[in-house]
Protein backbone atom coordinates (compact mmCIF):
# COMPACT_ATOMS: atom_id res chain seq x y z
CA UNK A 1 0.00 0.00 0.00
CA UNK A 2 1.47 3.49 -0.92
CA UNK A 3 2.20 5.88 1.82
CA UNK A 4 1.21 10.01 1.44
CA UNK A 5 4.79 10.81 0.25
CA UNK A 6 4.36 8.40 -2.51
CA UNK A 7 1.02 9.95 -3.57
CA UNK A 8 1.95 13.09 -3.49
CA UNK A 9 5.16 12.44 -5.34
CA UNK A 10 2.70 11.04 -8.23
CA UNK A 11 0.21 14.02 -8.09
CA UNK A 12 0.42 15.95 -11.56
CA UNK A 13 0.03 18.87 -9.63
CA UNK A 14 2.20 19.24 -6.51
CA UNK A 15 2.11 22.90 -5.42
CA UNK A 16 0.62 23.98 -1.91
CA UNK A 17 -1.47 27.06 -2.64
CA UNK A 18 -1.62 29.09 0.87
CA UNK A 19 -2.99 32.19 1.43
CA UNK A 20 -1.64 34.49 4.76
CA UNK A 21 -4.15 34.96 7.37
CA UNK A 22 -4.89 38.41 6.87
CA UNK A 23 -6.35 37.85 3.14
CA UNK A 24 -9.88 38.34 2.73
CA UNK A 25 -12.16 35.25 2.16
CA UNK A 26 -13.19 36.66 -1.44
CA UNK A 27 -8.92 36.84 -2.03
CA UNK A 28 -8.61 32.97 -0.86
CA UNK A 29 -11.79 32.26 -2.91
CA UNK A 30 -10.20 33.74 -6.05
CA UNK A 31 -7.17 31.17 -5.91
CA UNK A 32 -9.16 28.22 -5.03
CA UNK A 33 -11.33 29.33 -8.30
CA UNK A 34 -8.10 29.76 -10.49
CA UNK A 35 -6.30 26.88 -9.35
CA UNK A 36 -9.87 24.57 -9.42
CA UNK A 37 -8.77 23.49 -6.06
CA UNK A 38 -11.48 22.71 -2.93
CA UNK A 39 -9.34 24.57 -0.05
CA UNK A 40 -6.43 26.47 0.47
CA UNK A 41 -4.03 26.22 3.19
CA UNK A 42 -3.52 29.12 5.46
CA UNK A 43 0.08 30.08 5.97
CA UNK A 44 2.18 32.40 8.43
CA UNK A 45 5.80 32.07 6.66
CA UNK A 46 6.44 28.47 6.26
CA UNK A 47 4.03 27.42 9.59
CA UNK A 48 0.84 26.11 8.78
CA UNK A 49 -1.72 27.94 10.66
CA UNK A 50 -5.16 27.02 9.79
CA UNK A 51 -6.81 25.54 6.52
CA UNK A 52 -9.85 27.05 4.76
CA UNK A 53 -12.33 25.28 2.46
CA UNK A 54 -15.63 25.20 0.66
CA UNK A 55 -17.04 23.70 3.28
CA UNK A 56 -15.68 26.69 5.61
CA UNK A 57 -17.39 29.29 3.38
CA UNK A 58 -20.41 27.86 2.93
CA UNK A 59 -20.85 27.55 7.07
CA UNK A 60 -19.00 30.52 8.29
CA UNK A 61 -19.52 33.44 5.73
CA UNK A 62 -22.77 32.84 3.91
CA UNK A 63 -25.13 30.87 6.09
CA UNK A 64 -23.92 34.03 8.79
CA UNK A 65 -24.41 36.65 6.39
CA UNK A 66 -21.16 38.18 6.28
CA UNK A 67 -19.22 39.53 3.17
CA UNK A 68 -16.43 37.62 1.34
CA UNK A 69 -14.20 41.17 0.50
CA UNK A 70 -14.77 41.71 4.03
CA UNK A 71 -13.77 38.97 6.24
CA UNK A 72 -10.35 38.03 6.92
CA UNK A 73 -9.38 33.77 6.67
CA UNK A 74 -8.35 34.60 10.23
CA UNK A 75 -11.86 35.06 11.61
CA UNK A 76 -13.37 31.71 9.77
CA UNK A 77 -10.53 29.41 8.76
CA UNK A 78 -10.27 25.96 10.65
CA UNK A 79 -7.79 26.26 13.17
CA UNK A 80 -6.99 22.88 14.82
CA UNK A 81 -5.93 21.74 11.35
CA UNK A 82 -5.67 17.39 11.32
CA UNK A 83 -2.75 15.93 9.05
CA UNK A 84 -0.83 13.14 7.80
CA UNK A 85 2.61 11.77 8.34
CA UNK A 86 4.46 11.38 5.06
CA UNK A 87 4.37 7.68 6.41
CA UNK A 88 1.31 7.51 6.38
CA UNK A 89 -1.00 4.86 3.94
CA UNK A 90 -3.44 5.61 1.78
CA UNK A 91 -5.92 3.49 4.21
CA UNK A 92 -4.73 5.48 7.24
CA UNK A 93 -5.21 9.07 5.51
CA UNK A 94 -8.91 7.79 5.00
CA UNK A 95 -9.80 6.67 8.31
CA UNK A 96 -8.34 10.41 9.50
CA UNK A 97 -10.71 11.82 6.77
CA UNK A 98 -13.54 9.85 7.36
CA UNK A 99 -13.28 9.86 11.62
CA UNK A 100 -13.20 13.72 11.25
CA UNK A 101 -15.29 14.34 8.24
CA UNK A 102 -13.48 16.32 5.60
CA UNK A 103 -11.91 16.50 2.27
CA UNK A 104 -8.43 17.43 2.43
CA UNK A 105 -5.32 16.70 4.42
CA UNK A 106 -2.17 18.74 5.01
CA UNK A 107 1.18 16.06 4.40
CA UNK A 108 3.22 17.17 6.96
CA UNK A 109 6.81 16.52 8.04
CA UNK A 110 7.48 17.70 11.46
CA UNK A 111 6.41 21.20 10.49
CA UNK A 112 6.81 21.29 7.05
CA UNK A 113 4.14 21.29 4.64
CA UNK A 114 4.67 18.79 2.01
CA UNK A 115 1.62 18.95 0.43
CA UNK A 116 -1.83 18.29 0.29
CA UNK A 117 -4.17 15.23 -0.43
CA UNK A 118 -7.79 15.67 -1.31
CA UNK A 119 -10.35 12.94 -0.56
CA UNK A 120 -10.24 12.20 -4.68
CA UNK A 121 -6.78 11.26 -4.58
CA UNK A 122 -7.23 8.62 -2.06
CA UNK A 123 -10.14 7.14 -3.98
CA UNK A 124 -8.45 7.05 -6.82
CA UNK A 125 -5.65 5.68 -5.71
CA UNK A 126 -7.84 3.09 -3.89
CA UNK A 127 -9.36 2.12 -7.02
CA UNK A 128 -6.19 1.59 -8.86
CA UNK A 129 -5.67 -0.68 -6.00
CA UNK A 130 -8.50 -2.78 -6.54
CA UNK A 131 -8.28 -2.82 -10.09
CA UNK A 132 -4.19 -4.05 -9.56
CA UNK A 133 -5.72 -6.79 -7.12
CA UNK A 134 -8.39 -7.77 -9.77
CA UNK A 135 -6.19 -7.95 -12.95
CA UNK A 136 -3.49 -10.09 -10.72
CA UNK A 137 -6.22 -12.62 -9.48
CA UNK A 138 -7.79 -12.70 -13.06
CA UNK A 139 -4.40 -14.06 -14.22
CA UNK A 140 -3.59 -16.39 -11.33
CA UNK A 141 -6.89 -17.97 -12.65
CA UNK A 142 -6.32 -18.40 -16.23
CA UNK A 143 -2.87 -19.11 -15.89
């Protein structure tokens, strides 16, 4: 089973988009729209300091009526951010997911960012799994 750093390492797109936490929500909302991404980490320097999501805006700026151009990450972003050891499997990443309910998780080695993996990756990765495991007992049968 492949670990985080492996995954990562295979993702055609490995950058870590961040955002500081004094940009507005509409600022954070314009890279998540240009990169198609569904969060943005939230960075101080090189520390990781919160994460902010879809999720996040959906909850914390429109269902409470306040203004995307006016509301800092700061005020909404998630701050006890969960994350994965580069060591980590693919199987452990999604029980961390799934336990806490959300879509993407920070890589992290000791406190570097290495990157982040979205809930997609895993299944897809899972799924290339299966298929592997399939094909493999497909030919142990015919053979």
């Amino acid at each position: 089973m492949k670990t985080a750093r492996q995954l990562l390492q295979e993702k055609s797109r490995q950058a870590i988009f961040s955002v500081p936490p004094n940009a507005t929500v509409y600022q954070a909302l314009q890279l998540m729209a240009e990169k198609d991404i569904g969060a943005v980490l939230v960075m101080e320097g090189d520390a990781l300091v919160g994460i902010f999501s879809e999720r996040d805006y959906a909850r914390k700026v429109v269902l409470q009526g306040k203004t995307s151009a006016g509301t800092p990450i700061l005020d909404i972003m998630t701050k006890r951010v969960m994350f994965a050891k580069p060591t980590h499997t693919v199987d452990q990443c999604m029980a961390i997911m799934s336990e806490k309910r959300f879509r993407h998780l920070p890589v992290m080695d000791g406190t570097t960012v290495l990157g982040v993996l979205s809930i997609t990756d895993l299944v897809r990765e899972q799924l290339a799994e299966q298929q592997f495991l399939i094909e493999q007992l497909e030919h142990y049968i015919h053979s």
